[in-house]
Protein backbone atom coordinates (compact mmCIF):
# COMPACT_ATOMS: atom_id res chain seq x y z
CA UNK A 1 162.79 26.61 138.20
CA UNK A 2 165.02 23.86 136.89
CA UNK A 3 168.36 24.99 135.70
CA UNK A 4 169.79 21.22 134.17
CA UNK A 5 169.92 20.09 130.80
CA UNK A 6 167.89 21.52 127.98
CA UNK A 7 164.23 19.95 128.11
CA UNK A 8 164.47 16.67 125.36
CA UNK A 9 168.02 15.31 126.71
CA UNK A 10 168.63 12.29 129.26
CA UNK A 11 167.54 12.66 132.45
CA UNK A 12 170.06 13.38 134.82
CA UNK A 13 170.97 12.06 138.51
CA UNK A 14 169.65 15.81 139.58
CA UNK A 15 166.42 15.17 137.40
CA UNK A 16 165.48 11.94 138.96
CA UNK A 17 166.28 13.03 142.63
CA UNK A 18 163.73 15.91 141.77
CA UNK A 19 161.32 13.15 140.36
CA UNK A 20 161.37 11.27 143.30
CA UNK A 21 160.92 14.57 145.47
CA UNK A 22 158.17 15.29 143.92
CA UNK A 23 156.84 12.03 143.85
CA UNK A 24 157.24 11.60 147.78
CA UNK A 25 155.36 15.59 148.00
CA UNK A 26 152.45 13.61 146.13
CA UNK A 27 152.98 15.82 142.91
CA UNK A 28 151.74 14.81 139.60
CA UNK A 29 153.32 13.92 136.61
CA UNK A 30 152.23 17.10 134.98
CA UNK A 31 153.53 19.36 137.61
CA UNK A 32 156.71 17.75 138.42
CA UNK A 33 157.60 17.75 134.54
CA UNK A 34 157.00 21.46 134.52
CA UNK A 35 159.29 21.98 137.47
CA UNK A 36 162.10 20.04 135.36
CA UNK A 37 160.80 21.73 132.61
CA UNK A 38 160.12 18.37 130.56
CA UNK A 39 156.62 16.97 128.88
CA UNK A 40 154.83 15.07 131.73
CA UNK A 41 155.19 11.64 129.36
CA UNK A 42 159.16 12.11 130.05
CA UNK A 43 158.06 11.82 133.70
CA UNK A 44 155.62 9.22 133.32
CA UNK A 45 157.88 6.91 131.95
CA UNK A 46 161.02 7.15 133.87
CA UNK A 47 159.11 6.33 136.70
CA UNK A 48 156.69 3.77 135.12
CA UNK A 49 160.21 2.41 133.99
CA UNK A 50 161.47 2.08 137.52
CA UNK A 51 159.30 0.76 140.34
CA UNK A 52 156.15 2.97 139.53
CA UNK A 53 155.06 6.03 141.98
CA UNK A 54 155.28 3.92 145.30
CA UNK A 55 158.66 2.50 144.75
CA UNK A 56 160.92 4.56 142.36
CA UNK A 57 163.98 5.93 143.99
CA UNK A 58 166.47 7.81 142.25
CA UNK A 59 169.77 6.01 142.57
CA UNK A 60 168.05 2.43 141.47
CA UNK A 61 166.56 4.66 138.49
CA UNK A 62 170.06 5.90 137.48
CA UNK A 63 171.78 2.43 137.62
CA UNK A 64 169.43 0.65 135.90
CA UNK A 65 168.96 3.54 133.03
CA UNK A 66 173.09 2.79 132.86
CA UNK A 67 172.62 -1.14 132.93
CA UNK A 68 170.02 -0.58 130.00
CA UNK A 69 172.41 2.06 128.25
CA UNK A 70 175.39 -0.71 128.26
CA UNK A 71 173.14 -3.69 127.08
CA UNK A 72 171.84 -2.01 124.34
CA UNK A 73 174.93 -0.65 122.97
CA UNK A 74 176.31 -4.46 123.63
CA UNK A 75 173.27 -5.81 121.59
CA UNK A 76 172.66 -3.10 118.75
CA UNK A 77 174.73 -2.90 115.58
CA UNK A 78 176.55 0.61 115.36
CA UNK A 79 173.76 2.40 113.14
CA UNK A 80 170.32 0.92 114.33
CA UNK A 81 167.25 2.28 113.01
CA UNK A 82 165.28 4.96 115.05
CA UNK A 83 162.31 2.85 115.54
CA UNK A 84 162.41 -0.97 116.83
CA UNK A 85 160.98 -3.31 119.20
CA UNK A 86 162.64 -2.08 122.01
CA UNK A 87 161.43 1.28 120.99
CA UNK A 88 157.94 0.07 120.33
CA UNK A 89 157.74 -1.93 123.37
CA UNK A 90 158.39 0.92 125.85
CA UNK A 91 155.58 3.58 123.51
CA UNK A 92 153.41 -0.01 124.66
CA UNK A 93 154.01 0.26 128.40
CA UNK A 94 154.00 3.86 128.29
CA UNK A 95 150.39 4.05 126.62
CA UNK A 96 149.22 1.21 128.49
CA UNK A 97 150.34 2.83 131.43
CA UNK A 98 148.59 6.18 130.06
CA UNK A 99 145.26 4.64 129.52
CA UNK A 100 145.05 3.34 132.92
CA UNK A 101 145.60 6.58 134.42
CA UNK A 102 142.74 7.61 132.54
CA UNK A 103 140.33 5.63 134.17
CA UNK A 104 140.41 2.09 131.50
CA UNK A 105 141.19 -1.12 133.77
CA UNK A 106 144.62 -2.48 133.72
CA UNK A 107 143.75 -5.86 131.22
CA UNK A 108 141.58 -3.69 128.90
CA UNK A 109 144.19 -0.84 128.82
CA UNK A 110 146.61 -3.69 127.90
CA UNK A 111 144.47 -5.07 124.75
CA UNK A 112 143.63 -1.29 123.67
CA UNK A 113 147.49 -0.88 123.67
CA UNK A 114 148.35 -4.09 121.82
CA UNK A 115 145.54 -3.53 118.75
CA UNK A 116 146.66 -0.02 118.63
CA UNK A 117 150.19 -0.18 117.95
CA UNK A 118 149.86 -3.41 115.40
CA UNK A 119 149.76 -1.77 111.44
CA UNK A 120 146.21 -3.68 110.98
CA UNK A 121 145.07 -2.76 114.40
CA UNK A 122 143.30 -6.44 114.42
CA UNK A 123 144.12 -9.13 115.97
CA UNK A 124 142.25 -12.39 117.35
CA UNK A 125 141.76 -13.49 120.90
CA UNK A 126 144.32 -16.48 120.10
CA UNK A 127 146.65 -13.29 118.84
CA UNK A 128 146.10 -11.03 122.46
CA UNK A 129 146.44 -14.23 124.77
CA UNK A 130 149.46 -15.19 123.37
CA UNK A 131 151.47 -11.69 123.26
CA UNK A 132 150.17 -10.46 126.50
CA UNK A 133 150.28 -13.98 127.97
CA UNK A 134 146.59 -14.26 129.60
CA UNK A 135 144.01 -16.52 129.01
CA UNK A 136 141.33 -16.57 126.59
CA UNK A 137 138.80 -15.65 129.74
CA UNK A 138 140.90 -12.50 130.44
CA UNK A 139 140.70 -11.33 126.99
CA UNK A 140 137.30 -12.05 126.58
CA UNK A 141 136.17 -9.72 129.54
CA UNK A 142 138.21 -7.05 128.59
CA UNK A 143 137.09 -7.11 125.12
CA UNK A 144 133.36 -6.72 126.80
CA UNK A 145 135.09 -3.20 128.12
CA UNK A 146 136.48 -1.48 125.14
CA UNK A 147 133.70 -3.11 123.16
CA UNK A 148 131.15 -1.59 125.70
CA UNK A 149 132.88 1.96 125.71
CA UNK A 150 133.23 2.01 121.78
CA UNK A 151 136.75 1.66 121.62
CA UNK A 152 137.13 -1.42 119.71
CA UNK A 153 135.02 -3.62 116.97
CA UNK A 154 134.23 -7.29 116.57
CA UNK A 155 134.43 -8.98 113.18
CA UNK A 156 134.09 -12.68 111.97
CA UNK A 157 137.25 -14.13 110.71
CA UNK A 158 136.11 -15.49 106.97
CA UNK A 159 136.17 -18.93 107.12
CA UNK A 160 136.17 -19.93 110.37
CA UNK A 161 134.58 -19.40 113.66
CA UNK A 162 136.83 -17.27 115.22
CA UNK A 163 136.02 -13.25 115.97
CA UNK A 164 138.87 -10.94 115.63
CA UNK A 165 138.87 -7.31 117.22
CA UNK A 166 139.35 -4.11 115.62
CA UNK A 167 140.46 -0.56 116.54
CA UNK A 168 140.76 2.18 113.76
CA UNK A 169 141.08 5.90 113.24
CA UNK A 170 137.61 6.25 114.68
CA UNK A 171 137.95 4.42 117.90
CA UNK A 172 138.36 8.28 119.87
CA UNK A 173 135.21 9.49 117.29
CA UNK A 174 133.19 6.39 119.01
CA UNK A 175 134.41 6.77 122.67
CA UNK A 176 133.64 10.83 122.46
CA UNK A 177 130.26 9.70 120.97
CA UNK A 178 129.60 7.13 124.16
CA UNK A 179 131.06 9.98 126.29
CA UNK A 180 128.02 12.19 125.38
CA UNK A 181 125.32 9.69 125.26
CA UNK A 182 126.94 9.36 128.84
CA UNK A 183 127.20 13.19 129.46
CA UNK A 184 123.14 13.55 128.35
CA UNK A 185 121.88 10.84 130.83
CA UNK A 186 123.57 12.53 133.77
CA UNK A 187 122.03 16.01 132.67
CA UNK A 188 118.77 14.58 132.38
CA UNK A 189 119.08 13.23 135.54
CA UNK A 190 120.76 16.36 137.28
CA UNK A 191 117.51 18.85 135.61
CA UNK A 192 115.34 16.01 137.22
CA UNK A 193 117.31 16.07 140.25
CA UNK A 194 116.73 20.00 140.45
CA UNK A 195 112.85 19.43 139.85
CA UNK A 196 112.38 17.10 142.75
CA UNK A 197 114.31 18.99 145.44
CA UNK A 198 113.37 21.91 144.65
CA UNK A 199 115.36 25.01 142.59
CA UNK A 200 115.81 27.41 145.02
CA UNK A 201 116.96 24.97 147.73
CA UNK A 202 120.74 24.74 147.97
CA UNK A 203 120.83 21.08 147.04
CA UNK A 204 118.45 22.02 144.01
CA UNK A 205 120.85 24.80 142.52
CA UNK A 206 123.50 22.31 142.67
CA UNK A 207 122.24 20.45 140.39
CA UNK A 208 121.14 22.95 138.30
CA UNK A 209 125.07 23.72 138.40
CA UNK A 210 125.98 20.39 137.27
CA UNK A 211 122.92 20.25 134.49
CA UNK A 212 124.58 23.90 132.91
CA UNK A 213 128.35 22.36 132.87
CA UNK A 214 127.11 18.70 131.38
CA UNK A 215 125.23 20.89 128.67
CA UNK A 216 128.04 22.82 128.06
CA UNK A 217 130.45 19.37 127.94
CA UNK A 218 127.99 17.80 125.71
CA UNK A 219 127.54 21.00 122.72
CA UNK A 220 131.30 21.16 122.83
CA UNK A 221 131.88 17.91 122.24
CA UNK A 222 129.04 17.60 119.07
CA UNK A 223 130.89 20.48 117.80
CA UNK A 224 134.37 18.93 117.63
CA UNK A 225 132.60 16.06 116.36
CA UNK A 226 130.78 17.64 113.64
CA UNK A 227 134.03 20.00 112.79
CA UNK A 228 136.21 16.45 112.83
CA UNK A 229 133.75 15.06 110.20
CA UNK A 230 133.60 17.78 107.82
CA UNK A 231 137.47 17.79 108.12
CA UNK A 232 138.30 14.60 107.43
């Protein structure tokens, strides 16, 4: 087990040399956090940070996290608040970069991102194309994603002709919600599945197997669901 600095300080040289180890032995961010003994969005980051998972290497990691250390303390008054752009920009790569990994494509992970971490959580397609600098077409198609999924809202701008897009605190309530509709087609295609082929034959238990997780998937979910909503 790692024996460095206590889990929530800076990375070390020794903790990025065992990042990029473990990168190069194909381990995850999970596992190669719990080796260092750090949260796998430590790990995520450093490397997202530096070159990504096909080209971070220690020693550039370490000089540029010094080059970054020096510029900031050139550029930042001597008490600076806890939470600023800088700060805010990195949470924005480092969710976008989360979202991704979970399956969301790149441009849409990008616009999720940018509507979640703005206090109104709205902006306009004029708004997205001009901080993430992409075009109108770009933001329109990945609006059709998250819009698809549940994960974001249209509404009219009063006045004018112009939509703006919306996430609140319910956008996870409406994606678990699409995730079951989701989860229910599948089982009523796996019990169908098991019907036609048969549910003794190998193939036909299998999808008996997946029809018995899918229900259990979907139940759990509505349950979470229904405890969120009396909780709230």
């Amino acid at each position: 087990m790692h024996t460095g600095c206590m889990p929530g300080g800076r990375l070390t040289t020794e903790d990025r040399q065992h990042i990029a180890a473990g990168l190069a032995d194909g381990l995850g961010y999970a596992e190669i956090g719990r080796r260092l003994e750090r949260p796998a969005s430590t790990v995520m980051r450093e490397v997202t940070r530096n070159g990504g998972p096909e080209g971070y290497r220690a020693d550039r990691a370490q000089t540029a996290t010094r080059h970054r250390a020096r510029r900031r303390k050139r550029e930042q008054p001597q008490v600076a608040p806890v939470e600023g752009p800088q700060a805010v920009q990195e949470f924005a790569e480092f969710f976008t970069t989360l979202l991704i990994g979970q399956g969301l494509p790149r441009m849409s992970a990008r616009v999720l991102a940018s509507l979640a971490i703005t206090d109104s959580g709205t902006l306009t397609a004029a708004d997205l194309a001009a901080r993430l600098r992409i075009s109108h077409a770009s933001v329109s198609q990945a609006v059709g994603f998250l819009e698809h999924q549940g994960l974001l809202k249209r509404e009219r701008v009063p006045g004018v002709r112009h939509e703006r897009y919306v996430v609140d605190e319910d956008v996870w309530l409406r994606s678990l919600r699409a995730t079951v509709e989701m989860n229910d087609e599948l089982m009523a295609a796996s019990t169908r599945g098991m019907e036609v082929l048969g549910a003794e034959t190998p193939a036909g238990v299998r999808f008996q197997t997946y029809t018995r997780l899918l229900h259990l998937v979907s139940e759990s979910l509505r349950d979470a669901m229904r405890q969120w909503e009396r909780e709230r």
